[in-house]
Protein backbone atom coordinates (compact mmCIF):
# COMPACT_ATOMS: atom_id res chain seq x y z
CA UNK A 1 -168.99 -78.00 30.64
CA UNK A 2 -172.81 -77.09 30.42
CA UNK A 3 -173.18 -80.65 28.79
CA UNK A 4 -171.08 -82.70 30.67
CA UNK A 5 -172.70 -81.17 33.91
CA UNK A 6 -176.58 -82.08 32.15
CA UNK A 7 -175.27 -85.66 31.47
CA UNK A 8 -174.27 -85.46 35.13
CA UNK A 9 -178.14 -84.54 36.06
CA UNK A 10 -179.58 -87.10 33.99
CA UNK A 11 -177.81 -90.05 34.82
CA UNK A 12 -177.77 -89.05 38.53
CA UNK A 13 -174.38 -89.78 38.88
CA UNK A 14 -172.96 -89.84 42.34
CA UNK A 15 -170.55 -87.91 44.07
CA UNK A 16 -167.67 -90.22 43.74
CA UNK A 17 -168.19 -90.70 39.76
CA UNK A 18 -169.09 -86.90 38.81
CA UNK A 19 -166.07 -85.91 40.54
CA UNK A 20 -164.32 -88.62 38.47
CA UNK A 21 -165.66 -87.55 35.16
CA UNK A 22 -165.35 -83.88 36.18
CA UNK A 23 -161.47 -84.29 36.83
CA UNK A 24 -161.02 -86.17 33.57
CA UNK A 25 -162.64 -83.10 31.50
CA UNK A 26 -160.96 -80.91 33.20
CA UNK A 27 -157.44 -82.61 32.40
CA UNK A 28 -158.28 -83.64 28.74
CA UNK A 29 -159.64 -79.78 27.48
CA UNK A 30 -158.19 -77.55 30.64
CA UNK A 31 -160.98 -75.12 30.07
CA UNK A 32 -160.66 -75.23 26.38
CA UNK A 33 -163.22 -77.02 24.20
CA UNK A 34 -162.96 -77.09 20.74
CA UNK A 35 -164.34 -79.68 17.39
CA UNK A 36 -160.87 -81.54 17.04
CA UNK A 37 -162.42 -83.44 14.47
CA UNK A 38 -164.10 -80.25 12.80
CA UNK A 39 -160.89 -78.85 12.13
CA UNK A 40 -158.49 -81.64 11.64
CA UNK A 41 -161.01 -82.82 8.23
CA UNK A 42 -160.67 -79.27 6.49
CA UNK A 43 -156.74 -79.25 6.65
CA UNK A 44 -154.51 -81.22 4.00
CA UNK A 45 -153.14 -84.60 5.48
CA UNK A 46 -149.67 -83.42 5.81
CA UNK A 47 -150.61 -80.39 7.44
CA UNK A 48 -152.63 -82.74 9.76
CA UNK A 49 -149.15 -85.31 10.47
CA UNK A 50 -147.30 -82.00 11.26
CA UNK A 51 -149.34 -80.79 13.70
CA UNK A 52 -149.75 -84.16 15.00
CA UNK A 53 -145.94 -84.13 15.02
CA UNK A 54 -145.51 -81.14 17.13
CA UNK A 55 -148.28 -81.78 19.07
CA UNK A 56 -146.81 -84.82 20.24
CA UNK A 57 -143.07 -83.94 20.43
CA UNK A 58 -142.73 -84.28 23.97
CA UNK A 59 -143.44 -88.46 23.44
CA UNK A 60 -141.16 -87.94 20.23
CA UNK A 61 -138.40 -86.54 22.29
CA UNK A 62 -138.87 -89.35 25.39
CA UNK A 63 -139.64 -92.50 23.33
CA UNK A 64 -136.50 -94.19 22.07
CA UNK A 65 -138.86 -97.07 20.88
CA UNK A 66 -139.47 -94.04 17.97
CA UNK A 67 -136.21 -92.24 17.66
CA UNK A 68 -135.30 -94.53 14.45
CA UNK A 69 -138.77 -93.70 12.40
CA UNK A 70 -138.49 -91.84 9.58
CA UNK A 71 -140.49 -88.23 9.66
CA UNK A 72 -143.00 -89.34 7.27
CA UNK A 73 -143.43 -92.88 9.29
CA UNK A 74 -144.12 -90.56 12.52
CA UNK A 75 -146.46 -88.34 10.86
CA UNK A 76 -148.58 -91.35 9.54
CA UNK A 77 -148.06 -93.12 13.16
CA UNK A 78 -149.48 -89.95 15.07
CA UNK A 79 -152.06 -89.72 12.76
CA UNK A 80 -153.38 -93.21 13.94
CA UNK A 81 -152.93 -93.23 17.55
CA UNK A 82 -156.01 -92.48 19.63
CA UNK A 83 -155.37 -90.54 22.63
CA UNK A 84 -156.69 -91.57 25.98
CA UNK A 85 -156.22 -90.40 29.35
CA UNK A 86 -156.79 -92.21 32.68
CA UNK A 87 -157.21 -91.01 36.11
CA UNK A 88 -155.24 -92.30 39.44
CA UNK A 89 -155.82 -95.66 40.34
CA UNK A 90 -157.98 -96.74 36.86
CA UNK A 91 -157.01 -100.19 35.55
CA UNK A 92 -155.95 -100.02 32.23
CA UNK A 93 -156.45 -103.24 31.33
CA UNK A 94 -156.54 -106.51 33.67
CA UNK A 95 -154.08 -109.93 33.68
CA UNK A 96 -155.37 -112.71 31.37
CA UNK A 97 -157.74 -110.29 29.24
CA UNK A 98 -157.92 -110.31 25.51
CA UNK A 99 -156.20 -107.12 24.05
CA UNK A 100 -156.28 -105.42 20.97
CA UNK A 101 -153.84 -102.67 21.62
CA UNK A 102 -150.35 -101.25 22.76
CA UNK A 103 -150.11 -97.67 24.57
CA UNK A 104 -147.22 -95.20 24.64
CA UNK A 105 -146.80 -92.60 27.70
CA UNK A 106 -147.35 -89.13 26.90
CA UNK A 107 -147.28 -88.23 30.54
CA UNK A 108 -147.93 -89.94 33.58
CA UNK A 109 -146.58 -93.68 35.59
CA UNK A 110 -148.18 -96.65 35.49
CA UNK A 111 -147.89 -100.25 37.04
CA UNK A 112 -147.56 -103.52 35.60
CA UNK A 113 -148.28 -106.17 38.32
CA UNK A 114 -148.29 -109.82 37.26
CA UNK A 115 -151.33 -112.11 37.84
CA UNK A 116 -150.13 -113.01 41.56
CA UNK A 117 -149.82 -109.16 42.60
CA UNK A 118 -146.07 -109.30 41.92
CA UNK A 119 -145.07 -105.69 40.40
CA UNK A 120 -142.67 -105.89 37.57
CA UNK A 121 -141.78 -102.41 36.97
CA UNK A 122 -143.06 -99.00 36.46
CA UNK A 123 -143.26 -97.09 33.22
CA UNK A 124 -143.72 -93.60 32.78
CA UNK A 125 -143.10 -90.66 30.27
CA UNK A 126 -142.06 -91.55 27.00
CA UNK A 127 -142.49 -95.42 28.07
CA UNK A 128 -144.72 -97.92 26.68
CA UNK A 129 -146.81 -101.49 27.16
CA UNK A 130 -148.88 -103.97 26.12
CA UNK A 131 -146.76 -104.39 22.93
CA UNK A 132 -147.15 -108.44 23.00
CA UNK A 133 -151.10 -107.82 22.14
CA UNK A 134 -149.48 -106.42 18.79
CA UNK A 135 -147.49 -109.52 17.93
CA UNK A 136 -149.00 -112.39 20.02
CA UNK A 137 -152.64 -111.94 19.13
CA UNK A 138 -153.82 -115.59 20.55
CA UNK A 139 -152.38 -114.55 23.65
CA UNK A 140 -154.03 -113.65 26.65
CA UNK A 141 -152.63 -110.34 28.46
CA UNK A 142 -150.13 -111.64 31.23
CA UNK A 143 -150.05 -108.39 33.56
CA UNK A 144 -152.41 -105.84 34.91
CA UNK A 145 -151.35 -102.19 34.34
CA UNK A 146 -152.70 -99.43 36.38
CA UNK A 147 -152.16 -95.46 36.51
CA UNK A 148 -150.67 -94.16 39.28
CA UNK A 149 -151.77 -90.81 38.68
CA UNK A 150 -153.23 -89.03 35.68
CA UNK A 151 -151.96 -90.84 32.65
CA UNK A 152 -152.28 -89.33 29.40
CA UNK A 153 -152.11 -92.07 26.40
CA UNK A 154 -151.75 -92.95 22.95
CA UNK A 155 -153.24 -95.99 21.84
CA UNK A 156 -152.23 -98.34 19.04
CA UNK A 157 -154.38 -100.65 17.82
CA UNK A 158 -153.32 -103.56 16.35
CA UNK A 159 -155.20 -103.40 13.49
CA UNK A 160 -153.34 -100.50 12.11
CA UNK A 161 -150.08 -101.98 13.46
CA UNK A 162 -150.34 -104.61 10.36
CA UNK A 163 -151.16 -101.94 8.08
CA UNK A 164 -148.23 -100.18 8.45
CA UNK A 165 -145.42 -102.55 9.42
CA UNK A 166 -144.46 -105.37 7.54
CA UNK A 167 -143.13 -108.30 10.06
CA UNK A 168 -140.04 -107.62 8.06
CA UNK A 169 -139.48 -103.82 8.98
CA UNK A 170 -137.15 -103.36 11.81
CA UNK A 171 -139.86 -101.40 14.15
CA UNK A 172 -141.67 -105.01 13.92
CA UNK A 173 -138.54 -106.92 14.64
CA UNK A 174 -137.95 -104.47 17.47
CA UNK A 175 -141.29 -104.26 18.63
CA UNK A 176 -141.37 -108.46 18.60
CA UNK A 177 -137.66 -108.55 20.60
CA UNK A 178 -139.07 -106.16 23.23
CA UNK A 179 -142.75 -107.93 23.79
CA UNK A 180 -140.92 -111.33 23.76
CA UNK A 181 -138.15 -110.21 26.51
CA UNK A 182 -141.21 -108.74 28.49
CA UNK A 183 -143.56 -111.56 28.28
CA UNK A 184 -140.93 -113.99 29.27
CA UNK A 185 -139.76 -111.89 32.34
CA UNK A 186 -143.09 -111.73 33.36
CA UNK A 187 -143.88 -115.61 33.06
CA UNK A 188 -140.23 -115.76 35.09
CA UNK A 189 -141.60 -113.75 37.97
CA UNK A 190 -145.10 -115.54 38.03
CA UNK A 191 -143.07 -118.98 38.03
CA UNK A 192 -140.75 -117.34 40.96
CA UNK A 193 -143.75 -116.32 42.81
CA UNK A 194 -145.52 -119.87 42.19
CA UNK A 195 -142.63 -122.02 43.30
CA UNK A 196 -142.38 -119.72 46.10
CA UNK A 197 -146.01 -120.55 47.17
CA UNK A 198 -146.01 -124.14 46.73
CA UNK A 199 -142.86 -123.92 49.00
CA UNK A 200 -144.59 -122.28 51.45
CA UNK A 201 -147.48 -124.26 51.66
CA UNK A 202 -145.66 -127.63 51.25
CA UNK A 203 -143.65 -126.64 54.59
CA UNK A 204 -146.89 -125.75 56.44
CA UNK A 205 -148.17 -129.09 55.31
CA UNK A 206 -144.97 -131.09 56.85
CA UNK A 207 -145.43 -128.86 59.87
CA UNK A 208 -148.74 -129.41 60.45
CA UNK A 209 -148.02 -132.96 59.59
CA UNK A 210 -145.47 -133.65 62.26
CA UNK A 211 -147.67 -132.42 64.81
CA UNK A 212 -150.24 -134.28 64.24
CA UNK A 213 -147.17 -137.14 65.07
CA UNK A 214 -146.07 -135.86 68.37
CA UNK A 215 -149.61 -135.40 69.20
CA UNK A 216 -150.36 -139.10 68.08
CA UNK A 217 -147.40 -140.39 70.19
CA UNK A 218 -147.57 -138.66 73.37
CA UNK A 219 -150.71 -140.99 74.54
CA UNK A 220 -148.70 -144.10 73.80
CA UNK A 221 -145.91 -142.81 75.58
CA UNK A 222 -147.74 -141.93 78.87
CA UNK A 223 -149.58 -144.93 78.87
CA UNK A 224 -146.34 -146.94 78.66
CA UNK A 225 -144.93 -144.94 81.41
CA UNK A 226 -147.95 -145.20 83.44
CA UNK A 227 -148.16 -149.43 82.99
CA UNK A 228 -144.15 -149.38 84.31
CA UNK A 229 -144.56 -147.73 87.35
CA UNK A 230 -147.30 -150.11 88.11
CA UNK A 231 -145.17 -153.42 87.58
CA UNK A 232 -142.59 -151.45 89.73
CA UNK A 233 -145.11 -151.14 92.95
């Protein structure tokens, strides 16, 4: 913590943002800071998967997206995630960005709101999103996602997606079923929410519209009134 506390010095960070990065050391080491990196490159590779393995077995146990992976599939897939954590509140990535990964939930509940500020759903331990940047790479994200409290991550990139599924294997096919139910749920509820808007404003138009009428007409009317009573006297 000596470091992370000099960084804090030097870059004059204030209150709000040190406490930030504070909290997020805090949660990723609690207290314990070790050279992950160090140790993982002196151990044999399947040592590595089955720590990697254990280490993540509370995700194993939670994500039914992974029950149907063979050991040795898992091993190589932990190996390759990147873990990532995010505090309350941190957007994970924003609506109509370009992305380049997919995350599963380790622990933690995020939102996934659509570009309009609709939610769509919440998805917490064991869950996962952003799958469609896997299999729709020219396509722009669709929702915003952001942690409701302190969200600890995996991260797939997509890049070592390829690698290791085929767009034959039935993870892809699974994976592609799931991002392409999501995507078009999400393009329902942005529709929804559009339709509902036009709605809206297209009544407050014809509202607006009709009393600009009766305001139009009620001069005529009084001056016809007024020009009768005068033929009458």
């Amino acid at each position: 913590m000596y470091r992370v506390n000099e960084y804090i010095r030097e870059k004059k960070l204030p209150d709000r943002l040190k406490n930030k990065l504070l909290a997020y050391y805090e949660y990723r080491f609690q207290g314990s800071f070790f050279k992950e990196k160090a140790i993982s490159s002196t151990i044999s590779n399947h040592l590595y998967q089955e720590i990697m393995i254990h280490s993540s077995r509370g995700l194993l146990d939670t994500a039914t997206l992974l029950h149907y992976l063979p050991r040795n599939v898992i091993g190589n897939l932990m190996g390759i995630l990147k873990p990532v954590i995010y505090l309350k509140e941190d957007i994970i990535y924003q609506s109509e960005s370009e992305g380049d990964y997919m995350f599963f939930i380790i622990s933690g509940t995020v939102t996934l709101i659509t570009f309009h500020g609709k939610e769509i759903c919440h998805e917490k331990d064991g869950g996962h999103f952003g799958e469609g940047a896997l299999i729709f790479p020219d396509r722009r994200r669709l929702e915003t996602v952001m942690a409701l409290e302190v969200c600890e991550l995996l991260r797939l990139n997509r890049r070592d997606f390829k690698r290791m599924f085929s767009s034959t294997s039935t993870f892809y096919k699974r994976l592609e079923k799931i991002a392409k139910e999501r995507q078009e749920r999400m393009l329902l509820l942005s529709n929804s929410r559009q339709t509902y808007l036009s709605n809206v404003a297209q009544t407050a138009n014809t509202m607006e519209n009709n009393q600009k009428n009766e305001h139009a007409e009620t001069p005529m009317n009084d001056i016809t009134k007024t020009e009768n009573e005068n033929k009458t006297n």
